[in-house]
PDB file of N, CA and C in Angstrom:
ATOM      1  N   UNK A   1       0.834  -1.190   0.000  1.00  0.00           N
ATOM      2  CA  UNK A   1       0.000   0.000   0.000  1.00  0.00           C
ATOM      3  C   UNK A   1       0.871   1.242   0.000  1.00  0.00           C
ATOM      4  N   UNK A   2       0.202   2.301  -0.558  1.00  0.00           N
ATOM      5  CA  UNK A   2       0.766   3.392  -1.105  1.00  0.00           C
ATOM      6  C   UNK A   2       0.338   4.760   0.090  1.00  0.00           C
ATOM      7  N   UNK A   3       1.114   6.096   0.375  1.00  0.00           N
ATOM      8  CA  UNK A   3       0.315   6.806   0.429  1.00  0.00           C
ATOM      9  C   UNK A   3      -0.765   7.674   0.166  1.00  0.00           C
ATOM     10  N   UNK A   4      -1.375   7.317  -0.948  1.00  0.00           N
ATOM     11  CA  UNK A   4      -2.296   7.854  -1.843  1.00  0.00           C
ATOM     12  C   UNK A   4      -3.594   6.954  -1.506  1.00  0.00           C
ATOM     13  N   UNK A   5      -2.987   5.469  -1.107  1.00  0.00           N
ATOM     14  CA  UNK A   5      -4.388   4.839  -0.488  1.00  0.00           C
ATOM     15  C   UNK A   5      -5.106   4.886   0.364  1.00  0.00           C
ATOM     16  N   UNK A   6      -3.966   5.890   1.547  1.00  0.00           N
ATOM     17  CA  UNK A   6      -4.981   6.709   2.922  1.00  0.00           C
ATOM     18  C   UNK A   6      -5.535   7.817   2.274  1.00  0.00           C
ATOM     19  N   UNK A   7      -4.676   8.625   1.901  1.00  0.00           N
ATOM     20  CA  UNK A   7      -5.389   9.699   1.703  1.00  0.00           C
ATOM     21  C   UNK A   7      -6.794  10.506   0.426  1.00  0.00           C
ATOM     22  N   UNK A   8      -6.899   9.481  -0.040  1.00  0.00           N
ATOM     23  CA  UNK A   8      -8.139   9.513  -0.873  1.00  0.00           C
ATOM     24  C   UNK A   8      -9.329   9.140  -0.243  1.00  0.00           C
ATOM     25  N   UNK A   9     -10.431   9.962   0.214  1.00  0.00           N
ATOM     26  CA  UNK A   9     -11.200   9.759   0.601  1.00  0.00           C
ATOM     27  C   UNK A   9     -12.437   9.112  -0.279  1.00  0.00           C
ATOM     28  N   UNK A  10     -13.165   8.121   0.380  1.00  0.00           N
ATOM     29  CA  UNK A  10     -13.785   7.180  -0.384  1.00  0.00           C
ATOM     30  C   UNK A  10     -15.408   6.811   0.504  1.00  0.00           C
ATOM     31  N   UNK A  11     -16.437   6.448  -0.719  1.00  0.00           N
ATOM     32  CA  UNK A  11     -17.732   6.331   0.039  1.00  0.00           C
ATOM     33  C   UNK A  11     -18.173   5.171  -0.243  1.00  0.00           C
ATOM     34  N   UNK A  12     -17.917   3.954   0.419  1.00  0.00           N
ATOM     35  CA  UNK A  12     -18.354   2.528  -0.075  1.00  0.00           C
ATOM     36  C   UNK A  12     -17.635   2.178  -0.737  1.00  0.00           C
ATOM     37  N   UNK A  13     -16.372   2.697  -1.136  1.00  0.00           N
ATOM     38  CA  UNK A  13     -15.065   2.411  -2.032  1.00  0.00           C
ATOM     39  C   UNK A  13     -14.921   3.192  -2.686  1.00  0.00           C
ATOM     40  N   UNK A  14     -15.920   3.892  -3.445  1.00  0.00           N
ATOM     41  CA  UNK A  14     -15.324   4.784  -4.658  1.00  0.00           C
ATOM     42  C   UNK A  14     -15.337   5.904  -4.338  1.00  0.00           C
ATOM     43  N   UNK A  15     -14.327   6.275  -4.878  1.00  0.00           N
ATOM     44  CA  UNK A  15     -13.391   7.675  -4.594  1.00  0.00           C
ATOM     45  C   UNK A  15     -13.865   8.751  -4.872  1.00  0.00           C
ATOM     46  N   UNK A  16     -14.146   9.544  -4.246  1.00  0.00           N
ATOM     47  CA  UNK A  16     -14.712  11.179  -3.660  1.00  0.00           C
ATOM     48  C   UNK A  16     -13.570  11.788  -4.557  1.00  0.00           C
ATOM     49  N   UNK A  17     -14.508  12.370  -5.564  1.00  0.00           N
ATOM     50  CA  UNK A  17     -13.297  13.190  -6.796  1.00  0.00           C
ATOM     51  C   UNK A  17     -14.313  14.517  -6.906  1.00  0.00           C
ATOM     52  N   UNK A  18     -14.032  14.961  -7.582  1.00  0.00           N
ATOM     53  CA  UNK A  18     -14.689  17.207  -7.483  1.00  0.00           C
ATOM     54  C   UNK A  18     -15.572  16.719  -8.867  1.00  0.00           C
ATOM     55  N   UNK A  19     -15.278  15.699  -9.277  1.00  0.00           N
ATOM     56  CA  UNK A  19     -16.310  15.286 -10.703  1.00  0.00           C
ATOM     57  C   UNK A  19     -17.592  14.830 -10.121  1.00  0.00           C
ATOM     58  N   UNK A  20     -17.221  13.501  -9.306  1.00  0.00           N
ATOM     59  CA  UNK A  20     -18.100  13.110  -8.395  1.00  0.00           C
ATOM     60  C   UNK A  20     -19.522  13.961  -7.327  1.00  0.00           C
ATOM     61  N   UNK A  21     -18.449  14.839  -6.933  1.00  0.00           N
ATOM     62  CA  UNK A  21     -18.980  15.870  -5.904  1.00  0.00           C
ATOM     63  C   UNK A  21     -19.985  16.622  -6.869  1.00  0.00           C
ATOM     64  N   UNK A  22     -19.435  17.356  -8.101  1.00  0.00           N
ATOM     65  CA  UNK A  22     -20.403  18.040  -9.443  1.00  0.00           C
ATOM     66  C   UNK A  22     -21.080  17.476  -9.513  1.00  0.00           C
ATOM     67  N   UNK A  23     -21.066  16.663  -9.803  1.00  0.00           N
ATOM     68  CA  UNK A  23     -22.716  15.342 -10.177  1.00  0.00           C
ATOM     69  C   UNK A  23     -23.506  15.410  -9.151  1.00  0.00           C
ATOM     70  N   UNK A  24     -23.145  15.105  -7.889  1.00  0.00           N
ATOM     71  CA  UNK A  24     -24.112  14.496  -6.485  1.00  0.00           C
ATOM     72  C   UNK A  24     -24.580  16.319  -6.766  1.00  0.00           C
ATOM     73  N   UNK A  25     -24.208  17.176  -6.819  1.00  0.00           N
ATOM     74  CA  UNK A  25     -24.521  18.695  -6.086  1.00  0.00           C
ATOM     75  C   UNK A  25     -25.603  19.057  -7.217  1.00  0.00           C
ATOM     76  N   UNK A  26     -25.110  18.741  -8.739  1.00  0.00           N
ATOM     77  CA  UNK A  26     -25.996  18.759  -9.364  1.00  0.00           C
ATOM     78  C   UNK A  26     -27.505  18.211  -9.068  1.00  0.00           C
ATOM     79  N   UNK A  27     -27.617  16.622  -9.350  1.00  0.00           N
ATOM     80  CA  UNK A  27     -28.458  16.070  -8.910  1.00  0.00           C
ATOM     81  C   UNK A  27     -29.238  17.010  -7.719  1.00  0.00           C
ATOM     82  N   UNK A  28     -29.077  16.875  -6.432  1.00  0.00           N
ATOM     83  CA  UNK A  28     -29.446  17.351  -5.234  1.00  0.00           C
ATOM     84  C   UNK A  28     -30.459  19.126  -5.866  1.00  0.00           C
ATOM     85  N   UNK A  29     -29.353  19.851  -6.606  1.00  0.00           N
ATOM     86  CA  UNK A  29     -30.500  21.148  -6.513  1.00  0.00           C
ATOM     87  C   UNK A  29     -31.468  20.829  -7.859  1.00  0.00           C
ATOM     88  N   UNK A  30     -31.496  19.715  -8.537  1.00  0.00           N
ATOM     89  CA  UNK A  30     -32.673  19.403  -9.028  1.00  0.00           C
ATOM     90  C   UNK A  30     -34.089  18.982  -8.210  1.00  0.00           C
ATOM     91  N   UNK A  31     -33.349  18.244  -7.294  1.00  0.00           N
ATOM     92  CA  UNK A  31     -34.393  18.120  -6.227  1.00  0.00           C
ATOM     93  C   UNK A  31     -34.889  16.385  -6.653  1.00  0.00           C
ATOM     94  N   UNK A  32     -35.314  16.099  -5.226  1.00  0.00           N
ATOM     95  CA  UNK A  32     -35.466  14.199  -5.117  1.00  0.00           C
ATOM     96  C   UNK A  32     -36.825  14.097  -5.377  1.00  0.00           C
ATOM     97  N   UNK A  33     -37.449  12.964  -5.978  1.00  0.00           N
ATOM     98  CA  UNK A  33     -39.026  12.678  -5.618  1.00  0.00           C
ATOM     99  C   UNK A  33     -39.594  11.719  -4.512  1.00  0.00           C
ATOM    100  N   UNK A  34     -39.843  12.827  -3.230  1.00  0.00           N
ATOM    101  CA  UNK A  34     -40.056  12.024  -1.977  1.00  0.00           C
ATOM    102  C   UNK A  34     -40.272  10.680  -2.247  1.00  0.00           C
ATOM    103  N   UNK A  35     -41.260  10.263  -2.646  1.00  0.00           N
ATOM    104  CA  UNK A  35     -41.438   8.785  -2.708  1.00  0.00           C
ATOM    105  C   UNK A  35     -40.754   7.914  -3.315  1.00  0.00           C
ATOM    106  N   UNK A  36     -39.636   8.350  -3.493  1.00  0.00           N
ATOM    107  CA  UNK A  36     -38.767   7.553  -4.358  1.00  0.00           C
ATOM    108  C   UNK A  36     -38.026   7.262  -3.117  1.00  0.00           C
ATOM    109  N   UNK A  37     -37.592   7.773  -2.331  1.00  0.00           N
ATOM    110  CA  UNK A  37     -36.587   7.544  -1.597  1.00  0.00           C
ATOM    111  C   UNK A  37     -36.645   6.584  -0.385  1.00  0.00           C
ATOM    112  N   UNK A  38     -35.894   5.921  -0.189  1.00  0.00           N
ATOM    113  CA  UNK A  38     -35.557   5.139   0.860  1.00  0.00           C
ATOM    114  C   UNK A  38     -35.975   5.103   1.643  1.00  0.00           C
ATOM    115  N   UNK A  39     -36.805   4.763   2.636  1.00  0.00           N
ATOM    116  CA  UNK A  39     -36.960   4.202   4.223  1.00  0.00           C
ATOM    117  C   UNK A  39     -35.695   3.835   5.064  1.00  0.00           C
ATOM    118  N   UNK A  40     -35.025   4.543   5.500  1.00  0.00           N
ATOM    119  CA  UNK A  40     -33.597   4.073   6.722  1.00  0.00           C
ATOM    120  C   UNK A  40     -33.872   3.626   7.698  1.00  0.00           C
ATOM    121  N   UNK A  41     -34.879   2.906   7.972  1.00  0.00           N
ATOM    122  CA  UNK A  41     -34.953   2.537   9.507  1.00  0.00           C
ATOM    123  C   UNK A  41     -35.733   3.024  10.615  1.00  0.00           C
ATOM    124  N   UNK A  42     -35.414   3.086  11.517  1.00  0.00           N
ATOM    125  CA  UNK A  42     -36.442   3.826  12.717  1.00  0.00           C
ATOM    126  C   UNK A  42     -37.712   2.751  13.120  1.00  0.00           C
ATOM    127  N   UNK A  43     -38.167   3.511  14.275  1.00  0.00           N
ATOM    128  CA  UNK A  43     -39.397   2.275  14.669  1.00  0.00           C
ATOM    129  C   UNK A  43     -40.505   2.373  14.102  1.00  0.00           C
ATOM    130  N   UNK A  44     -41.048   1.230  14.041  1.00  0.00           N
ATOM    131  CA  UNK A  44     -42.269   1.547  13.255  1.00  0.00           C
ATOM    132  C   UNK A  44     -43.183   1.807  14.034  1.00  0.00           C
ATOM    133  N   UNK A  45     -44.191   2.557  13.460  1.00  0.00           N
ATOM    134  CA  UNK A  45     -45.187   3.460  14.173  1.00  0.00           C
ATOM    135  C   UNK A  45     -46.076   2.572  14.843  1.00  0.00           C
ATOM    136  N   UNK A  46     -46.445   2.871  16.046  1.00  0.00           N
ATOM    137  CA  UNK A  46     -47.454   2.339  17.115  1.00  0.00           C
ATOM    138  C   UNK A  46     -48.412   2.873  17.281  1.00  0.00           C
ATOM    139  N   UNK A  47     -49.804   2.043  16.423  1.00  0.00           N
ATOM    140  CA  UNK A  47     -51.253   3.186  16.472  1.00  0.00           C
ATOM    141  C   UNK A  47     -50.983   4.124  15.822  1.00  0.00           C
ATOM    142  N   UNK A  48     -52.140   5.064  15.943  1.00  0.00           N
ATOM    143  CA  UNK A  48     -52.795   5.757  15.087  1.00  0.00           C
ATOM    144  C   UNK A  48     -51.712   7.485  14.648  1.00  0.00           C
ATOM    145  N   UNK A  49     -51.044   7.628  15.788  1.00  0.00           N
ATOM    146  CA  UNK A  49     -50.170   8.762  16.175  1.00  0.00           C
ATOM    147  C   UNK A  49     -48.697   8.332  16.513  1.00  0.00           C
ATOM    148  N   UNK A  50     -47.914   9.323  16.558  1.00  0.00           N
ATOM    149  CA  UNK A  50     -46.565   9.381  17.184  1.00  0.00           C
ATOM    150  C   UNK A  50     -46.827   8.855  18.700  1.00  0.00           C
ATOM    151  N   UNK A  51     -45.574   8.201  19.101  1.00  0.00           N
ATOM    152  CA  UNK A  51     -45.836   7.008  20.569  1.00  0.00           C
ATOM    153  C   UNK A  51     -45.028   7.830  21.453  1.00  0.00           C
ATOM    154  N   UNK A  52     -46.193   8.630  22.679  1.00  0.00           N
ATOM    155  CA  UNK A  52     -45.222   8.683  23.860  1.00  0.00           C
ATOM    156  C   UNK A  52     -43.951   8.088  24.754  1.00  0.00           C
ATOM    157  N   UNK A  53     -43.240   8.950  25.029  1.00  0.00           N
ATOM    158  CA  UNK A  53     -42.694   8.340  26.242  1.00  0.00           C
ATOM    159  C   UNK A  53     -42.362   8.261  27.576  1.00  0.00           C
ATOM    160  N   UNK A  54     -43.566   7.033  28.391  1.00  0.00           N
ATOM    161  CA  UNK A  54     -43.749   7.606  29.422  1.00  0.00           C
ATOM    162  C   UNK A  54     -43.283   7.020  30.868  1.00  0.00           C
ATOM    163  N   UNK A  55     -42.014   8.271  31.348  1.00  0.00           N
ATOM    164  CA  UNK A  55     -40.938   6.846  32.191  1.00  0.00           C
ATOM    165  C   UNK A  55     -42.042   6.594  33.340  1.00  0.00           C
ATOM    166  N   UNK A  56     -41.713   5.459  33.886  1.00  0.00           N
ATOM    167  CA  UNK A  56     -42.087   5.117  35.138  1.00  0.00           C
ATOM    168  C   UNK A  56     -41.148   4.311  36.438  1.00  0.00           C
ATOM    169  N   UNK A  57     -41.587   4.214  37.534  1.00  0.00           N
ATOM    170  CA  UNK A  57     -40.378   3.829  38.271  1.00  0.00           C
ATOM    171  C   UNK A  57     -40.791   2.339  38.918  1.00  0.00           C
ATOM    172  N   UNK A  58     -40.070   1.669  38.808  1.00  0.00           N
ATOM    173  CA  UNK A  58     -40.908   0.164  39.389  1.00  0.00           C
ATOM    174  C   UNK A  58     -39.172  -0.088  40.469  1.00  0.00           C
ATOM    175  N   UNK A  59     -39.805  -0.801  41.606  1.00  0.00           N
ATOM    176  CA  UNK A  59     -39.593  -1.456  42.373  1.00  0.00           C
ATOM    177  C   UNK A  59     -38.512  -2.701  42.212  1.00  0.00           C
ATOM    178  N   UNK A  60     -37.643  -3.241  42.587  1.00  0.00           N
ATOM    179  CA  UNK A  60     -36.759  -4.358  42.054  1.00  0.00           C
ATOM    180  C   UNK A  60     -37.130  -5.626  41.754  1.00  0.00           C
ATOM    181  N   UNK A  61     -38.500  -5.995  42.475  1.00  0.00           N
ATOM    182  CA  UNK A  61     -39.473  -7.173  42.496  1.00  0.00           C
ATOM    183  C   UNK A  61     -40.375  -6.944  40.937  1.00  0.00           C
ATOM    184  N   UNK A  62     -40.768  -5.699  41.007  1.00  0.00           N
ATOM    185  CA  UNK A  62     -41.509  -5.653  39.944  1.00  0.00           C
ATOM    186  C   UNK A  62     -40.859  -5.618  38.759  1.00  0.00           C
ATOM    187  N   UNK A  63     -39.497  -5.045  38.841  1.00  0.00           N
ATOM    188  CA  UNK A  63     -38.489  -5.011  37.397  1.00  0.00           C
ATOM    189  C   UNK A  63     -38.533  -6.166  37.079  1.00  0.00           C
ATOM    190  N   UNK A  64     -38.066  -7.022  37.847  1.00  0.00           N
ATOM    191  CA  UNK A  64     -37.945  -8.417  38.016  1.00  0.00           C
ATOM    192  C   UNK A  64     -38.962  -9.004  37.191  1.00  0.00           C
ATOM    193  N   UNK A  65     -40.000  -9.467  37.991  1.00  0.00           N
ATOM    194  CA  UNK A  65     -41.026 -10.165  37.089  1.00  0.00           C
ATOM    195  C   UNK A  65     -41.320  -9.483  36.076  1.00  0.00           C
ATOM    196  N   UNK A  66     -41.086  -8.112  35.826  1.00  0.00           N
ATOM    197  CA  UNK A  66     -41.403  -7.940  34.057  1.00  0.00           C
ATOM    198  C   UNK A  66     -40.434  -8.358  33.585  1.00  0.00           C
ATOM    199  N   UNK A  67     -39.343  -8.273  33.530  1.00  0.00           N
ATOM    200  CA  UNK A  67     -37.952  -8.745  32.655  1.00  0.00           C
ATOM    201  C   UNK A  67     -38.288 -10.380  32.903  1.00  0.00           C
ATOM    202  N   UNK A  68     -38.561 -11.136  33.564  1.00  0.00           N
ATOM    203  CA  UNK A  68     -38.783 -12.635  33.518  1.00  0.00           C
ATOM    204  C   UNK A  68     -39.972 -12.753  32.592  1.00  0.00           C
ATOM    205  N   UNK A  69     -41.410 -11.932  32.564  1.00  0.00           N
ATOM    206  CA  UNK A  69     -41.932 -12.202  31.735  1.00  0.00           C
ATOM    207  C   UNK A  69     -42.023 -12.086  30.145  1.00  0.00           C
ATOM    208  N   UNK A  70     -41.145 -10.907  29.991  1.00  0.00           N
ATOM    209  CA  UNK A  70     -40.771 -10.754  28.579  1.00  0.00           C
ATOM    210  C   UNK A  70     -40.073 -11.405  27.908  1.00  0.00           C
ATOM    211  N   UNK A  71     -38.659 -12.292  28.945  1.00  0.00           N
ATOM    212  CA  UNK A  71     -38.219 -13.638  28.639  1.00  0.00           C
ATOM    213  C   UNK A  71     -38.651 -14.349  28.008  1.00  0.00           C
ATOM    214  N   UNK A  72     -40.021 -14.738  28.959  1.00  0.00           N
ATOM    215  CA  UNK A  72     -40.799 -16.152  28.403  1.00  0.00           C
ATOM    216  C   UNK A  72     -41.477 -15.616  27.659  1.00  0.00           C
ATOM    217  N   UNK A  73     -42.089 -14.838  27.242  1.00  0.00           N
ATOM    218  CA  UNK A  73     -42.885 -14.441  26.098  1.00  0.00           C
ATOM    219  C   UNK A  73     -42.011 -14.173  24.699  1.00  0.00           C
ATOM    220  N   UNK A  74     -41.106 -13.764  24.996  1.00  0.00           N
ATOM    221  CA  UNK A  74     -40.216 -13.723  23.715  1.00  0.00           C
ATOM    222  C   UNK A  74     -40.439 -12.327  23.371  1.00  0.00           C
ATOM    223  N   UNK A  75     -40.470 -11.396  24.260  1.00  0.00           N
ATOM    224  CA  UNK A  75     -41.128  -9.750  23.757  1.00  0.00           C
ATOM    225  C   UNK A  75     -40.308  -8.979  24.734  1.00  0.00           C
ATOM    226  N   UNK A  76     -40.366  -7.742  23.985  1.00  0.00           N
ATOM    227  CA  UNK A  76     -39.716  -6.540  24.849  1.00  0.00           C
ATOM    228  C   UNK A  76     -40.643  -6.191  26.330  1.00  0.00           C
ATOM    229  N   UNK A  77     -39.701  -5.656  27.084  1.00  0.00           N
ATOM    230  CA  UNK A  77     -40.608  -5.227  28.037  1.00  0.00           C
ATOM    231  C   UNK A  77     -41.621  -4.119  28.130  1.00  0.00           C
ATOM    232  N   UNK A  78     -41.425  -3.212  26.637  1.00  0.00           N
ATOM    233  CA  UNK A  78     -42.650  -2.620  26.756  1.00  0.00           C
ATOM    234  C   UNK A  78     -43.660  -3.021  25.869  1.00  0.00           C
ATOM    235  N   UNK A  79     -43.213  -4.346  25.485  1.00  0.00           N
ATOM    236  CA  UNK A  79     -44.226  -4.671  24.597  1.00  0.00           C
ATOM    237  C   UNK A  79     -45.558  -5.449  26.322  1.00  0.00           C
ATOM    238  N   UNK A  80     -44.560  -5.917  27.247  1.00  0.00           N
ATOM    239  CA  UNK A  80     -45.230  -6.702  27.998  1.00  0.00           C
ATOM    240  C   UNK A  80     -46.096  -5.740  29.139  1.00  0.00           C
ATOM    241  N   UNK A  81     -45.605  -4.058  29.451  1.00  0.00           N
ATOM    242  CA  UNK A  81     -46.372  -2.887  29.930  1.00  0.00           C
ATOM    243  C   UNK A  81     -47.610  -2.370  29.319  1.00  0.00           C
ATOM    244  N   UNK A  82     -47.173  -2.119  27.847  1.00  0.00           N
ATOM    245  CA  UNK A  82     -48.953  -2.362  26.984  1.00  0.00           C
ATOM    246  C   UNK A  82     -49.538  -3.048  27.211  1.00  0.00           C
ATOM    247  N   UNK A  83     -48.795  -4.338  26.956  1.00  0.00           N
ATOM    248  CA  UNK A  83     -49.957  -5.405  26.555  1.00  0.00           C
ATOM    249  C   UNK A  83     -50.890  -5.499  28.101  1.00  0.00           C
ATOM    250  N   UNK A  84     -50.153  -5.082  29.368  1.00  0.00           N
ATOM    251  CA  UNK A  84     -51.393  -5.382  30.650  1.00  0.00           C
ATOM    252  C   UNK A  84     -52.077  -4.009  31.072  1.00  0.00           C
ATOM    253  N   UNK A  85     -51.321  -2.622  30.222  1.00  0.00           N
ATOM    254  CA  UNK A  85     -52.044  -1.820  30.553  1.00  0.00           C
ATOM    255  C   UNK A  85     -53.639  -1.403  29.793  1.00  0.00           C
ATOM    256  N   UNK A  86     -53.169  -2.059  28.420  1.00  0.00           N
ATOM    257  CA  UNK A  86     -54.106  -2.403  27.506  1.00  0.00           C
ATOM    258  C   UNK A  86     -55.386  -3.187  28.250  1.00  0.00           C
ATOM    259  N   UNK A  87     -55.155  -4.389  29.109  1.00  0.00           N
ATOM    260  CA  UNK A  87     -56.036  -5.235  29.257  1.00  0.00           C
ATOM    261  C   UNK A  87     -56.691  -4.745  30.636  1.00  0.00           C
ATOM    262  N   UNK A  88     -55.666  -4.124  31.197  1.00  0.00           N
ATOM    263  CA  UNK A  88     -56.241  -3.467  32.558  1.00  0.00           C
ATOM    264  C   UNK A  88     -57.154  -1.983  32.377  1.00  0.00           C
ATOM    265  N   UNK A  89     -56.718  -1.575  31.567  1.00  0.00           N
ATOM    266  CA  UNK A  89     -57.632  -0.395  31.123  1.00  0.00           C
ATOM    267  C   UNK A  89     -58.628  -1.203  30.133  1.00  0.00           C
ATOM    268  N   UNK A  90     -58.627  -2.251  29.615  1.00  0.00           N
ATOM    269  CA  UNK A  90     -60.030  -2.306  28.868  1.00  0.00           C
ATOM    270  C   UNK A  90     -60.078  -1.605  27.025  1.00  0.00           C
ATOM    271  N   UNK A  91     -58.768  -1.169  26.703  1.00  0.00           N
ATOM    272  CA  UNK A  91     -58.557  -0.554  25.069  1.00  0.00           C
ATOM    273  C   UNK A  91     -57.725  -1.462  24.499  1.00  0.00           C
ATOM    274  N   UNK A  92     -58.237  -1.282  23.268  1.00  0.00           N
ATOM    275  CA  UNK A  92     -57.918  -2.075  22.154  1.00  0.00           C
ATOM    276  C   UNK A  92     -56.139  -1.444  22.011  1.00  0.00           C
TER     277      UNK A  92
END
């Protein structure tokens, strides 16, 4: 290896050149068509709206048996706080 192989900066391998850069800058102030573009990730939406977040403080007994029950269920622990606040309040 050469010094020219650090210092070329690169995006997924290929090399970041001022030709490169012209093109992407071009492109960009033409402007994207939202729906064309990608989905990156993030959580997926819960219900009807954006999902609060709402801390609460539990006890070492109670941490406890929720983290044991989400175990055996195979689910997060706030999947296992919905799911009994859901049933204890009576909403879908």
């Amino acid at each position: 290896m050469n010094d020219k192989d650090f210092s070329t900066p690169t995006s997924g391998g290929v090399p970041i050149t001022d030709d490169l850069v012209g093109r992407l800058a071009d492109e960009a102030e033409e402007g994207y068509e939202v729906t064309d573009l990608r989905r990156r990730g993030g959580r997926r939406p819960m219900g009807s709206a954006a999902a609060d977040v709402v801390p609460v403080r539990l006890d070492p007994e109670l941490r406890a048996a929720l983290v044991r029950r989400a175990e055996y269920e195979h689910i997060s622990a706030g999947e296992v706080i919905r799911s009994a606040l859901r049933a204890w309040l009576d909403v879908a």
